[in-house]
PDB file of N, CA and C in Angstrom:
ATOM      1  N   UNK A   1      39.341  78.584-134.995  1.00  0.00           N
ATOM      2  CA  UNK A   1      39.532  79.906-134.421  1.00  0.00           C
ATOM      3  C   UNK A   1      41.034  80.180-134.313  1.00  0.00           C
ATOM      4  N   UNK A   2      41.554  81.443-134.719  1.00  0.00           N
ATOM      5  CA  UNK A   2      43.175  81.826-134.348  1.00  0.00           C
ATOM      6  C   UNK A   2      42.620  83.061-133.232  1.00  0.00           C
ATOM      7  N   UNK A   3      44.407  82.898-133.230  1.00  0.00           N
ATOM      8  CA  UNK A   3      44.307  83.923-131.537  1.00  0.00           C
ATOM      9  C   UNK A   3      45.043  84.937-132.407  1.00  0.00           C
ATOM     10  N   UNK A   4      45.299  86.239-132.123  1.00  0.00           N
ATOM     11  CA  UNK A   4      45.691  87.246-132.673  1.00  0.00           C
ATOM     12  C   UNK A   4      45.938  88.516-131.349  1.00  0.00           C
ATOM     13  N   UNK A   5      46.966  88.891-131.840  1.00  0.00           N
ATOM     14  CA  UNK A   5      47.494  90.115-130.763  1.00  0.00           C
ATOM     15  C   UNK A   5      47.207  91.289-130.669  1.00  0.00           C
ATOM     16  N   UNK A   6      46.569  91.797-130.033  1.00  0.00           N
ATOM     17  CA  UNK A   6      46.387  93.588-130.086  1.00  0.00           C
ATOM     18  C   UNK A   6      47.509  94.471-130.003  1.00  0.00           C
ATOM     19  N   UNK A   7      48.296  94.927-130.260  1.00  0.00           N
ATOM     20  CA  UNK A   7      49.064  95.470-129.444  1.00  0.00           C
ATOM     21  C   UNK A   7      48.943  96.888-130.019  1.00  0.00           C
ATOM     22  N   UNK A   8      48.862  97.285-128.603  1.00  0.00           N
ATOM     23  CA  UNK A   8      48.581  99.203-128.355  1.00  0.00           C
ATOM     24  C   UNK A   8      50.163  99.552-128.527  1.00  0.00           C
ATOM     25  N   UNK A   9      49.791 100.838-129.899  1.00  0.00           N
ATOM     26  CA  UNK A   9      51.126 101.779-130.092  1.00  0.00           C
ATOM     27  C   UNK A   9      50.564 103.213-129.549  1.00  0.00           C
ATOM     28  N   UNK A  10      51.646 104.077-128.970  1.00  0.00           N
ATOM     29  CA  UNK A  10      50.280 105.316-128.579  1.00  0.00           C
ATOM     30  C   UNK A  10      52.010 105.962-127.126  1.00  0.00           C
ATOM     31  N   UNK A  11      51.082 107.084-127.139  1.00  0.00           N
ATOM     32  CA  UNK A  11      52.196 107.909-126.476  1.00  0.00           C
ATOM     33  C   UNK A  11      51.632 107.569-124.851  1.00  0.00           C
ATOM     34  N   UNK A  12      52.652 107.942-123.552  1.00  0.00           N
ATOM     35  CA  UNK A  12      52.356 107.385-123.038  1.00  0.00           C
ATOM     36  C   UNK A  12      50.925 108.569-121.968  1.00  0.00           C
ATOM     37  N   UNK A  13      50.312 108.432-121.000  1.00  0.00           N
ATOM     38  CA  UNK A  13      49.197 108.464-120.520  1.00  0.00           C
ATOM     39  C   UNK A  13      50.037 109.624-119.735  1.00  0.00           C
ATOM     40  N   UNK A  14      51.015 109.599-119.075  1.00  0.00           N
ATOM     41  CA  UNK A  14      51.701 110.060-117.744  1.00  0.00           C
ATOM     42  C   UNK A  14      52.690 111.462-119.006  1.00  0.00           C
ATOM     43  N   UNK A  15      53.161 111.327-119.978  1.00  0.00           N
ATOM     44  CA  UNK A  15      53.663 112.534-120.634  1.00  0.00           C
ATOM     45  C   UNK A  15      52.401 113.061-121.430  1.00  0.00           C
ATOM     46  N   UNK A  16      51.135 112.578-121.581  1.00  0.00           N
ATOM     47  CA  UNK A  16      50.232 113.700-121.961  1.00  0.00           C
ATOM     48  C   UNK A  16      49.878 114.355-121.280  1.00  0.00           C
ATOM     49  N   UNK A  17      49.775 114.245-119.655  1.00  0.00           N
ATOM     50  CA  UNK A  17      49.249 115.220-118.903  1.00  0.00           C
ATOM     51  C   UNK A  17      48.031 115.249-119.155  1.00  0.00           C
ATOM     52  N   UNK A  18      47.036 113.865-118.861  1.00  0.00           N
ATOM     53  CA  UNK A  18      45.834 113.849-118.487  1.00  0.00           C
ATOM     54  C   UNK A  18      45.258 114.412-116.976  1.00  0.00           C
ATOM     55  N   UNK A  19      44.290 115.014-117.290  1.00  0.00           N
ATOM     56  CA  UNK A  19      43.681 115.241-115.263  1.00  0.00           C
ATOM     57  C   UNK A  19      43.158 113.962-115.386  1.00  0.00           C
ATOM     58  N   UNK A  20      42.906 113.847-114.054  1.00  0.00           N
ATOM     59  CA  UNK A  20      42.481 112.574-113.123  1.00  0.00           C
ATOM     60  C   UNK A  20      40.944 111.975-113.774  1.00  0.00           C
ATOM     61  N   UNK A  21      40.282 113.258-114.456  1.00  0.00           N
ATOM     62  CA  UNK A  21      38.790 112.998-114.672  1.00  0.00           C
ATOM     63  C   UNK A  21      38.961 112.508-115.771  1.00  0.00           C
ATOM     64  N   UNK A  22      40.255 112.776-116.883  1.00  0.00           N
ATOM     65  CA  UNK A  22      40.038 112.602-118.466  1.00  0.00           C
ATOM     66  C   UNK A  22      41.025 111.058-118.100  1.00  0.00           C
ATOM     67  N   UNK A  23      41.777 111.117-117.450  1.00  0.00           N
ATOM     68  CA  UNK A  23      42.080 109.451-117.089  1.00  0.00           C
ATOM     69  C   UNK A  23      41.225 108.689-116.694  1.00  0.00           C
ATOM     70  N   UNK A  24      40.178 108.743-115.926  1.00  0.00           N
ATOM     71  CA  UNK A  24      39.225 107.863-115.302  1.00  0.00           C
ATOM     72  C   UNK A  24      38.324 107.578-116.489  1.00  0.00           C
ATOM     73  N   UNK A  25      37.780 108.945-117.255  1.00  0.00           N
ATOM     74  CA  UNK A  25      37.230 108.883-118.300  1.00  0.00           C
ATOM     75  C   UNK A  25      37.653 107.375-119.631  1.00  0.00           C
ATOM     76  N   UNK A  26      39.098 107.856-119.688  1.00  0.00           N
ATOM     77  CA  UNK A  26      39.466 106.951-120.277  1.00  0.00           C
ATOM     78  C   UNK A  26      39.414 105.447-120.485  1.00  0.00           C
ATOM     79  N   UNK A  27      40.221 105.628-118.929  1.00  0.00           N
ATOM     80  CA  UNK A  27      40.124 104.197-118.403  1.00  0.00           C
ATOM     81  C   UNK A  27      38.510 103.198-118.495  1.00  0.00           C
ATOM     82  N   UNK A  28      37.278 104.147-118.544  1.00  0.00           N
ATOM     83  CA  UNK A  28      35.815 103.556-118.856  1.00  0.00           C
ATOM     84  C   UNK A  28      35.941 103.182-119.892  1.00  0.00           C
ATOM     85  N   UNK A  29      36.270 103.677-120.662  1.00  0.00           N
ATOM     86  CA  UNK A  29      36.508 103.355-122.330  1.00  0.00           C
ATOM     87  C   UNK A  29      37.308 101.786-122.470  1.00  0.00           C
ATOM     88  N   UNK A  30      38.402 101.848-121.866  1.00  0.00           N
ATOM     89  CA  UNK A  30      39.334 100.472-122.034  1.00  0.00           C
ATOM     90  C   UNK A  30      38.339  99.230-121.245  1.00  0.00           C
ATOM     91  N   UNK A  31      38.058  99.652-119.948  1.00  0.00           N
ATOM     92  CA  UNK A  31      37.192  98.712-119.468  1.00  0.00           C
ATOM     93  C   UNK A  31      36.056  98.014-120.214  1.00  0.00           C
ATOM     94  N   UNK A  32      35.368  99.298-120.755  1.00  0.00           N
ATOM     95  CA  UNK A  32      33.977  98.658-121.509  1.00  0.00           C
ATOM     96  C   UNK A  32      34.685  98.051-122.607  1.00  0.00           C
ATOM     97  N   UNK A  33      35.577  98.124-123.550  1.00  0.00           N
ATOM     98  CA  UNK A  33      36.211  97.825-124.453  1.00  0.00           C
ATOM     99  C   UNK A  33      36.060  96.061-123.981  1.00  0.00           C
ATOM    100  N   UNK A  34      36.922  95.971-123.355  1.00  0.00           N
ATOM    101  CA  UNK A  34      37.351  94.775-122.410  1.00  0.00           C
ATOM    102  C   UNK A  34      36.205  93.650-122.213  1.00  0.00           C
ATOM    103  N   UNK A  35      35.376  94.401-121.591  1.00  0.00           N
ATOM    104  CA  UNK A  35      33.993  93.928-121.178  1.00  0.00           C
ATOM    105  C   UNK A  35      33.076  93.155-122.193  1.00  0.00           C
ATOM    106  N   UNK A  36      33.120  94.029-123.529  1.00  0.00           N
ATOM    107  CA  UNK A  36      32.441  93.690-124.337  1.00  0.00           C
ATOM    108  C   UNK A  36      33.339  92.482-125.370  1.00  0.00           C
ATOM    109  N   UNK A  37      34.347  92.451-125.506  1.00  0.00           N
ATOM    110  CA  UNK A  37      35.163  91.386-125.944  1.00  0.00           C
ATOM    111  C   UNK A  37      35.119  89.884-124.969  1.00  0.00           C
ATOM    112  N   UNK A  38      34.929  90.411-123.610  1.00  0.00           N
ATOM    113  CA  UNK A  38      34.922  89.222-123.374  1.00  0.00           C
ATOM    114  C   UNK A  38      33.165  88.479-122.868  1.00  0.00           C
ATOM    115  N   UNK A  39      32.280  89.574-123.186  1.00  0.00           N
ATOM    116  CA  UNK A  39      30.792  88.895-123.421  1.00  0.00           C
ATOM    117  C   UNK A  39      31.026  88.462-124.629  1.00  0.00           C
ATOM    118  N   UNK A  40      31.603  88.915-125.889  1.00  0.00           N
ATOM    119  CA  UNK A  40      31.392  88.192-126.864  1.00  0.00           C
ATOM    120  C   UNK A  40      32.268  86.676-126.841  1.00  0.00           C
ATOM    121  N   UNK A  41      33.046  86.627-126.066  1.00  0.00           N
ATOM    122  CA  UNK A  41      33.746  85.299-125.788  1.00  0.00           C
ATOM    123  C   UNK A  41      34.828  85.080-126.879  1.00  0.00           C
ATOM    124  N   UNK A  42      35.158  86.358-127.097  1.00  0.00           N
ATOM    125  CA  UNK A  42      36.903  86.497-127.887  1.00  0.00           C
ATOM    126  C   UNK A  42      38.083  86.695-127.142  1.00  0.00           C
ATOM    127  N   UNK A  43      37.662  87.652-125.506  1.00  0.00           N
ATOM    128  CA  UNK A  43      39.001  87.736-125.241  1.00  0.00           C
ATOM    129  C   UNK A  43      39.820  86.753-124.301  1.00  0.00           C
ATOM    130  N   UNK A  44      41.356  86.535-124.799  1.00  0.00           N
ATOM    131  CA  UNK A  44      41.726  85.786-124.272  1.00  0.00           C
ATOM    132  C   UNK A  44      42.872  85.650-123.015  1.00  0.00           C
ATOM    133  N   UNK A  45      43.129  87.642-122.749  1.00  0.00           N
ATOM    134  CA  UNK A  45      43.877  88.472-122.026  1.00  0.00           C
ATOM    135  C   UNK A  45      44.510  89.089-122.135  1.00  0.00           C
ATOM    136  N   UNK A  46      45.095  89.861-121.295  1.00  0.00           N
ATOM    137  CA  UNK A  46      45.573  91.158-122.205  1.00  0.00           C
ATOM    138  C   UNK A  46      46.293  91.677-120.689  1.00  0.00           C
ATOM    139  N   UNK A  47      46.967  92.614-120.689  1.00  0.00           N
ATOM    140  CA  UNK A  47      47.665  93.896-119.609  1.00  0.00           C
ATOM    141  C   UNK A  47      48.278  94.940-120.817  1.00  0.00           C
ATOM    142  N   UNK A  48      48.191  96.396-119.478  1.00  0.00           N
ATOM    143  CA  UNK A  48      49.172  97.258-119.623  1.00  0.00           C
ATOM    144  C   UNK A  48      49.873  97.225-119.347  1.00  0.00           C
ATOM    145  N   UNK A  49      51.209  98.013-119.857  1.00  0.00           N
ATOM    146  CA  UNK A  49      52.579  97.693-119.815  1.00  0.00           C
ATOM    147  C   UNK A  49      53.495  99.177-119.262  1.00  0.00           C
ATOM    148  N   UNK A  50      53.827  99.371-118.349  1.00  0.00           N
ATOM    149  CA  UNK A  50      54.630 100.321-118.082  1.00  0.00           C
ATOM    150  C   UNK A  50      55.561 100.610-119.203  1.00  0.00           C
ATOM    151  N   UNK A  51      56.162 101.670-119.293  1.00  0.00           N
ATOM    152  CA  UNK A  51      56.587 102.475-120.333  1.00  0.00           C
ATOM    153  C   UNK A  51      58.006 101.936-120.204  1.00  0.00           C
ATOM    154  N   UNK A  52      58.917 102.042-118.672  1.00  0.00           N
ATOM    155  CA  UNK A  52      60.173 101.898-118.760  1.00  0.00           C
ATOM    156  C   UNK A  52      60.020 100.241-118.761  1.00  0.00           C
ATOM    157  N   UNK A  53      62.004  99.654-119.018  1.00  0.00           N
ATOM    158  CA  UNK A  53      62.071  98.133-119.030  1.00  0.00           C
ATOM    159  C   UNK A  53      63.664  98.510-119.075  1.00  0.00           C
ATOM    160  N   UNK A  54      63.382  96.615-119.706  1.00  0.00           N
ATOM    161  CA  UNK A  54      64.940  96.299-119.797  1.00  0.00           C
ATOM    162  C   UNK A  54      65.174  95.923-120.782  1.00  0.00           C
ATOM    163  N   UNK A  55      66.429  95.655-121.640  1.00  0.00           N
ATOM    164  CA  UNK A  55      66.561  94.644-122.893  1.00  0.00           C
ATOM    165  C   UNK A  55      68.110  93.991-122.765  1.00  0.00           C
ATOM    166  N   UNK A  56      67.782  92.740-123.130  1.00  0.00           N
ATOM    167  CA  UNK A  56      69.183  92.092-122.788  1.00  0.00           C
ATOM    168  C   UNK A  56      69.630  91.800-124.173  1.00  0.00           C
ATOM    169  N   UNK A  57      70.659  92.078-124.731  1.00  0.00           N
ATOM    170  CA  UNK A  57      71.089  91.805-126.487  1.00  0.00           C
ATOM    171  C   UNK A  57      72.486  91.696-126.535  1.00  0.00           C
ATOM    172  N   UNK A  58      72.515  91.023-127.979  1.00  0.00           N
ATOM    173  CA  UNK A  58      73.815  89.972-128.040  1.00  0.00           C
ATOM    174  C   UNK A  58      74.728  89.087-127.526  1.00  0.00           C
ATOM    175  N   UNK A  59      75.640  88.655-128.334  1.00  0.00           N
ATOM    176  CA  UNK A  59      76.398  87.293-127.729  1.00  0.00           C
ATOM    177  C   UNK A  59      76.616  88.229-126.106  1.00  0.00           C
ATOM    178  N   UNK A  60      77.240  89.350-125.396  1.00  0.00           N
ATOM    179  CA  UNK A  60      77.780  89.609-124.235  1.00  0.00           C
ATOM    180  C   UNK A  60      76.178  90.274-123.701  1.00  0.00           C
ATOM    181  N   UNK A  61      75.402  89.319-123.945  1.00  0.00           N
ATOM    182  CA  UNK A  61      74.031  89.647-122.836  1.00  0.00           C
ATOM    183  C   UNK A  61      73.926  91.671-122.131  1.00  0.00           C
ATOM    184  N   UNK A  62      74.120  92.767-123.085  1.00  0.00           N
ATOM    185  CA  UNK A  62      74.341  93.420-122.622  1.00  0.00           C
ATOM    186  C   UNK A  62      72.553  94.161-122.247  1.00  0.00           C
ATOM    187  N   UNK A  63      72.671  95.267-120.971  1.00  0.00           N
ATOM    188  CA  UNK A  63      71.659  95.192-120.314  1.00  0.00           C
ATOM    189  C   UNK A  63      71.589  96.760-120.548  1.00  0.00           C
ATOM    190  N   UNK A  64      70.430  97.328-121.352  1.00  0.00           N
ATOM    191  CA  UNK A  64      69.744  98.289-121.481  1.00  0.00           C
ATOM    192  C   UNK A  64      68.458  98.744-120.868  1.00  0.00           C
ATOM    193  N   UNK A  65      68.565  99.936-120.384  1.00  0.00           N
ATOM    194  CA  UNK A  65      67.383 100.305-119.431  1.00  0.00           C
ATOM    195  C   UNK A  65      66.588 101.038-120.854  1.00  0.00           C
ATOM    196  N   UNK A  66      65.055 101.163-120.571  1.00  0.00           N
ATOM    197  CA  UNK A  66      64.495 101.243-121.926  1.00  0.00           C
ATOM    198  C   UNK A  66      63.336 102.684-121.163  1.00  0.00           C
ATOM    199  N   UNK A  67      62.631 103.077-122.062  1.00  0.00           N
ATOM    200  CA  UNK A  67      62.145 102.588-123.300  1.00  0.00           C
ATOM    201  C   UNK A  67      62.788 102.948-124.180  1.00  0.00           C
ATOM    202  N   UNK A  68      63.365 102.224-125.394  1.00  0.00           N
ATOM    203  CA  UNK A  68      63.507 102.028-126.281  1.00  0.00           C
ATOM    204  C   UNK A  68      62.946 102.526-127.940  1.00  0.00           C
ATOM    205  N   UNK A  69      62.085 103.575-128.529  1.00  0.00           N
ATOM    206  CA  UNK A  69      61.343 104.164-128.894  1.00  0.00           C
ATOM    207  C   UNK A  69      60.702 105.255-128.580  1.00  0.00           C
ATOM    208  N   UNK A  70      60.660 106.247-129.369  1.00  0.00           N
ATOM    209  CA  UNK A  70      60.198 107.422-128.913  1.00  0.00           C
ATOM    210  C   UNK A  70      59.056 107.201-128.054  1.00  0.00           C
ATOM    211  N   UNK A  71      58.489 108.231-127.321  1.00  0.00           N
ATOM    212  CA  UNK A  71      57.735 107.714-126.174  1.00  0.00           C
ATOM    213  C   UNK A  71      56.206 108.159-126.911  1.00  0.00           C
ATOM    214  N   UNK A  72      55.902 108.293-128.209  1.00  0.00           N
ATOM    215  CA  UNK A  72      55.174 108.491-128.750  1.00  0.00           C
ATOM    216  C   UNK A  72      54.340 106.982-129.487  1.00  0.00           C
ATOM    217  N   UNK A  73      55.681 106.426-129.380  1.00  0.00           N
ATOM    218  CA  UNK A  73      55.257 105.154-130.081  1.00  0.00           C
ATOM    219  C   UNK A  73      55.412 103.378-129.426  1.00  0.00           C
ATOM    220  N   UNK A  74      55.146 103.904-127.971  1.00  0.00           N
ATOM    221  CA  UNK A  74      55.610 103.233-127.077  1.00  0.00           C
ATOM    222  C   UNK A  74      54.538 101.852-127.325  1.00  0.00           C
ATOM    223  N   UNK A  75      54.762 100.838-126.806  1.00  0.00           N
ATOM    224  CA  UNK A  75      53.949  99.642-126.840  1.00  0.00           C
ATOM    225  C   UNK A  75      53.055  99.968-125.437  1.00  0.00           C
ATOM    226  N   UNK A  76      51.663 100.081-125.373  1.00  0.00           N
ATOM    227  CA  UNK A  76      51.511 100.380-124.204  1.00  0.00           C
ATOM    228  C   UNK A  76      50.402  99.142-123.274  1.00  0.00           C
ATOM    229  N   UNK A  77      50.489  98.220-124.194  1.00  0.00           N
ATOM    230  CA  UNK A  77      49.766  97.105-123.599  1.00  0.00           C
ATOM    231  C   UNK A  77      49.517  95.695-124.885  1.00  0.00           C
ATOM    232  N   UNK A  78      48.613  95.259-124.461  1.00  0.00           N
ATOM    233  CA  UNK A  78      47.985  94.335-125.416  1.00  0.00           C
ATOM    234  C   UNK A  78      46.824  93.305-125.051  1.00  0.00           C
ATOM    235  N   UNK A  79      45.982  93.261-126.002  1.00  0.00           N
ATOM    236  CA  UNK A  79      45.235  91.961-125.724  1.00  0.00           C
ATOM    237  C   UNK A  79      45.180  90.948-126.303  1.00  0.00           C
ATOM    238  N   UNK A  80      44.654  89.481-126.603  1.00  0.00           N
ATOM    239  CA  UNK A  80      44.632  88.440-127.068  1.00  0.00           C
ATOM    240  C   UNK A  80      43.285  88.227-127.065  1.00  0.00           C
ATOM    241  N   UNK A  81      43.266  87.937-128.514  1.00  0.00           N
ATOM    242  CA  UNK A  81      41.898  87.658-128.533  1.00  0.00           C
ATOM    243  C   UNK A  81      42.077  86.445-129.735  1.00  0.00           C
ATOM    244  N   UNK A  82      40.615  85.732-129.641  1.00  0.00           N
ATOM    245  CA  UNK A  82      40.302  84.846-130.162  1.00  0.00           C
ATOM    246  C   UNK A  82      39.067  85.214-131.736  1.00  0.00           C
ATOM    247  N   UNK A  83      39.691  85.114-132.739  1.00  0.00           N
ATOM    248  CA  UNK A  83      38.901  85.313-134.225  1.00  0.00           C
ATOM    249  C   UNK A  83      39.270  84.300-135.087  1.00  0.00           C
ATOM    250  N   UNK A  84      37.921  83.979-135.905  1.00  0.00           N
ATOM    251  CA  UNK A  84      38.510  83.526-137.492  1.00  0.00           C
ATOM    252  C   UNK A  84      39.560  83.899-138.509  1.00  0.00           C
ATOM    253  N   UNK A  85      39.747  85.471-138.573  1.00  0.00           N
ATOM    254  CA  UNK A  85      40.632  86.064-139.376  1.00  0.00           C
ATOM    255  C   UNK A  85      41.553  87.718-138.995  1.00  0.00           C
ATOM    256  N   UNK A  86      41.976  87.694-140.235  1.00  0.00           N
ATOM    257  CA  UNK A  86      43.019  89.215-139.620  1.00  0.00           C
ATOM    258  C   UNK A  86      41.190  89.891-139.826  1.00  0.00           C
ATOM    259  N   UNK A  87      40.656  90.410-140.798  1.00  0.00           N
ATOM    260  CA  UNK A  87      39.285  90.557-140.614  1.00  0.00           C
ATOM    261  C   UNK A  87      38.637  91.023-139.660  1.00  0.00           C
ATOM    262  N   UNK A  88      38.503  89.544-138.938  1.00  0.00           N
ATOM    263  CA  UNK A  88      37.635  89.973-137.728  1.00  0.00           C
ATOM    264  C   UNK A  88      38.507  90.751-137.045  1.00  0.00           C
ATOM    265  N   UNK A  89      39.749  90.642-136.303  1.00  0.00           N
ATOM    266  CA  UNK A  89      40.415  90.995-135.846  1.00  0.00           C
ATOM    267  C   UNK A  89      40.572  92.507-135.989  1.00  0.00           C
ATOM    268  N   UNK A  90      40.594  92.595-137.275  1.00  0.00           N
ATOM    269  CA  UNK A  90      40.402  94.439-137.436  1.00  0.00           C
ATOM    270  C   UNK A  90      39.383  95.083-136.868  1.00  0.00           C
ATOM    271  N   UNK A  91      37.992  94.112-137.007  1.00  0.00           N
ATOM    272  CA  UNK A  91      36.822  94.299-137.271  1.00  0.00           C
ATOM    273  C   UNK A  91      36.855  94.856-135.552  1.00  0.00           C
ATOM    274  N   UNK A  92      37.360  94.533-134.609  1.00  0.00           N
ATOM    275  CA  UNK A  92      37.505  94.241-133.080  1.00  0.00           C
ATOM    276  C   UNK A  92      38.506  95.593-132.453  1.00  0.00           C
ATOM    277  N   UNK A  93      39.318  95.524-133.306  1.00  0.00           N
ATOM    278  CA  UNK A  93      40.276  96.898-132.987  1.00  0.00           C
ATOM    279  C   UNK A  93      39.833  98.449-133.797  1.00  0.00           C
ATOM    280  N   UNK A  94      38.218  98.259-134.054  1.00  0.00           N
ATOM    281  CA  UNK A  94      38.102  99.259-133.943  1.00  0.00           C
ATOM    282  C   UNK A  94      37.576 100.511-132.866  1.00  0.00           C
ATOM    283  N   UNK A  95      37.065  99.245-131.826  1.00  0.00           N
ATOM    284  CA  UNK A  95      37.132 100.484-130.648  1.00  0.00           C
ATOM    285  C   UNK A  95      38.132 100.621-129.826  1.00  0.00           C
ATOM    286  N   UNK A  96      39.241 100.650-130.109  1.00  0.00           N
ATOM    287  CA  UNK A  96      40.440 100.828-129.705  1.00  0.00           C
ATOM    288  C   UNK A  96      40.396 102.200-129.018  1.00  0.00           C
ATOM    289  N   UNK A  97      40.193 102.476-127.473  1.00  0.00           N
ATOM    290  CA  UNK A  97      40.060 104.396-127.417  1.00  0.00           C
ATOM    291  C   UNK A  97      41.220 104.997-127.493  1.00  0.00           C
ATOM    292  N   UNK A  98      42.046 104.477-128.162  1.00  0.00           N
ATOM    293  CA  UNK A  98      43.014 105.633-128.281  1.00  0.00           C
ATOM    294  C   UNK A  98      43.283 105.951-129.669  1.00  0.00           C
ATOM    295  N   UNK A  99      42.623 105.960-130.437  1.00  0.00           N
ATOM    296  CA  UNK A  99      42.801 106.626-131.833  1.00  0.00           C
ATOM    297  C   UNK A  99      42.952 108.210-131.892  1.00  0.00           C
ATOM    298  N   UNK A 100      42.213 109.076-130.766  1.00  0.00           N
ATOM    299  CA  UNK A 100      42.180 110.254-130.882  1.00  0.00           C
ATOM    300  C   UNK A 100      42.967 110.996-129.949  1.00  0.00           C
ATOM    301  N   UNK A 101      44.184 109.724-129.681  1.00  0.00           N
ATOM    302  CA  UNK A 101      45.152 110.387-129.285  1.00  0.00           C
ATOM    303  C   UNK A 101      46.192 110.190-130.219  1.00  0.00           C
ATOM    304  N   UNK A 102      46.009 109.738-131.898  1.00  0.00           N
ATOM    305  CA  UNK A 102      46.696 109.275-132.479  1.00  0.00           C
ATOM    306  C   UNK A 102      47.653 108.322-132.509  1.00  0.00           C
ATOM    307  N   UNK A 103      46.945 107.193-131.578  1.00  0.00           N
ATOM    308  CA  UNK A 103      47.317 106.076-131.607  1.00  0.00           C
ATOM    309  C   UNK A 103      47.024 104.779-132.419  1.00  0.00           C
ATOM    310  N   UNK A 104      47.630 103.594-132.465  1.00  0.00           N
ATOM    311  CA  UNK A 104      47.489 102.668-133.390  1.00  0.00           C
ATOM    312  C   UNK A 104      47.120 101.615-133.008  1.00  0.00           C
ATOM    313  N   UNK A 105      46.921  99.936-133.149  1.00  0.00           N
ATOM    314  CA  UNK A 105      46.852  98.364-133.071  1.00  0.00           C
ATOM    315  C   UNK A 105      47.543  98.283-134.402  1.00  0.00           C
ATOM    316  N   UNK A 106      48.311  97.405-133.433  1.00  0.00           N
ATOM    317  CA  UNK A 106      48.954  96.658-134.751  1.00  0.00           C
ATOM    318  C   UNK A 106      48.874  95.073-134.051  1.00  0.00           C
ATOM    319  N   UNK A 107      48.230  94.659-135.445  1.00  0.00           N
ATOM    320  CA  UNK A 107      47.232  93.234-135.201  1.00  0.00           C
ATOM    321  C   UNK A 107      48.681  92.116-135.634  1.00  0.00           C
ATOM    322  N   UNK A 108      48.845  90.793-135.067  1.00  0.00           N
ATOM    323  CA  UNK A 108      49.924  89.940-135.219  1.00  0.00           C
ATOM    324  C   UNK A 108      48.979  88.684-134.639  1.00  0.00           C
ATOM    325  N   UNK A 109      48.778  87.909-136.144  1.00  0.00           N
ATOM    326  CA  UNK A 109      48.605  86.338-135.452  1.00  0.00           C
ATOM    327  C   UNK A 109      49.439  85.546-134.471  1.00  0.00           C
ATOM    328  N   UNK A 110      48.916  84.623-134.033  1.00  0.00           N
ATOM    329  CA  UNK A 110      50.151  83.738-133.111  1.00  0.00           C
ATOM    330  C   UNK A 110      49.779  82.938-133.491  1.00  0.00           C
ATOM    331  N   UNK A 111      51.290  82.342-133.950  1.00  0.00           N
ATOM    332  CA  UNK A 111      51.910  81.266-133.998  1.00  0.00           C
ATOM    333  C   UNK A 111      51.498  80.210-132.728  1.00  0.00           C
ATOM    334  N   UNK A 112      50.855  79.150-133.338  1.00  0.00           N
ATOM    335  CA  UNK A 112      50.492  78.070-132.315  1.00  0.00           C
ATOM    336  C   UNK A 112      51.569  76.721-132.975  1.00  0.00           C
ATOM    337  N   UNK A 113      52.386  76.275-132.927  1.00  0.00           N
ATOM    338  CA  UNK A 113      53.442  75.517-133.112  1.00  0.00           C
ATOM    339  C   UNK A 113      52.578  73.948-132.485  1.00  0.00           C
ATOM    340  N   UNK A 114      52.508  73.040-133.548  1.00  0.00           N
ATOM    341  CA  UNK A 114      52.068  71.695-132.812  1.00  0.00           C
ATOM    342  C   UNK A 114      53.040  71.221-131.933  1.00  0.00           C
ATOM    343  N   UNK A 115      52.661  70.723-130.744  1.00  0.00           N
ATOM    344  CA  UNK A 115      53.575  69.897-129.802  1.00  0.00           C
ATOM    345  C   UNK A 115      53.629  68.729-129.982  1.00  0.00           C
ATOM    346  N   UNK A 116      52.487  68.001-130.589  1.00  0.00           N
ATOM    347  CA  UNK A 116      52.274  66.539-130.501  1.00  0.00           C
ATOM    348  C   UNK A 116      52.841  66.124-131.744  1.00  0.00           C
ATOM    349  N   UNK A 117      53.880  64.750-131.500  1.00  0.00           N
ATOM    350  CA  UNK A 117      54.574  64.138-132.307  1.00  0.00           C
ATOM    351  C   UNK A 117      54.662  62.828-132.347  1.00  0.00           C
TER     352      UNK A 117
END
């Protein structure tokens, strides 16, 4: 089994100007999403990610307040899940509910590095 990354691209929730009902709405969608990944015994965890941050870069550690990317294409979470292939993995991000906000997954194996030597 490999582990593989979900990661939500997608504008953010708070500049679309959802009402409270089409957020809650939503939010059923991510839950059951959730729910059903982890009855099938793939998921391996996941969070949302607030929009603003920090970034620390180059040799003089310099400190940028973010986000960093249009706010259209913001990273807005991720999950980990457990599959045989990129495949399945697709096969899994297709109920992704935010497609019809023209949002994306962009799927990334992980690197499991042996420790034992």
């Amino acid at each position: 089994m490999k582990e593989f990354m979900l990661l939500f691209v997608g504008a953010d929730y708070e500049e679309l100007g959802l009402s409270p009902e089409e957020l809650q709405n939503r939010m059923g969608k991510w839950f059951a999403w959730g729910a059903k990944m982890e009855k099938q015994g793939i998921l391996r965890g996941g969070d949302a990610l607030y929009a603003q941050g920090k970034r620390v870069t180059g040799p003089q550690r310099i400190v940028s307040d973010g986000p960093f990317v249009e706010s259209k294409e913001l990273i807005g979470g991720y999950y980990k899940i457990a599959v045989d292939s990129y495949e399945a993995a697709v096969e899994v991000a297709q109920d992704y509910p935010d497609f019809d906000l023209n949002g994306a997954v962009e799927i990334r194996e992980v690197v499991n590095f042996d420790q034992q030597q």
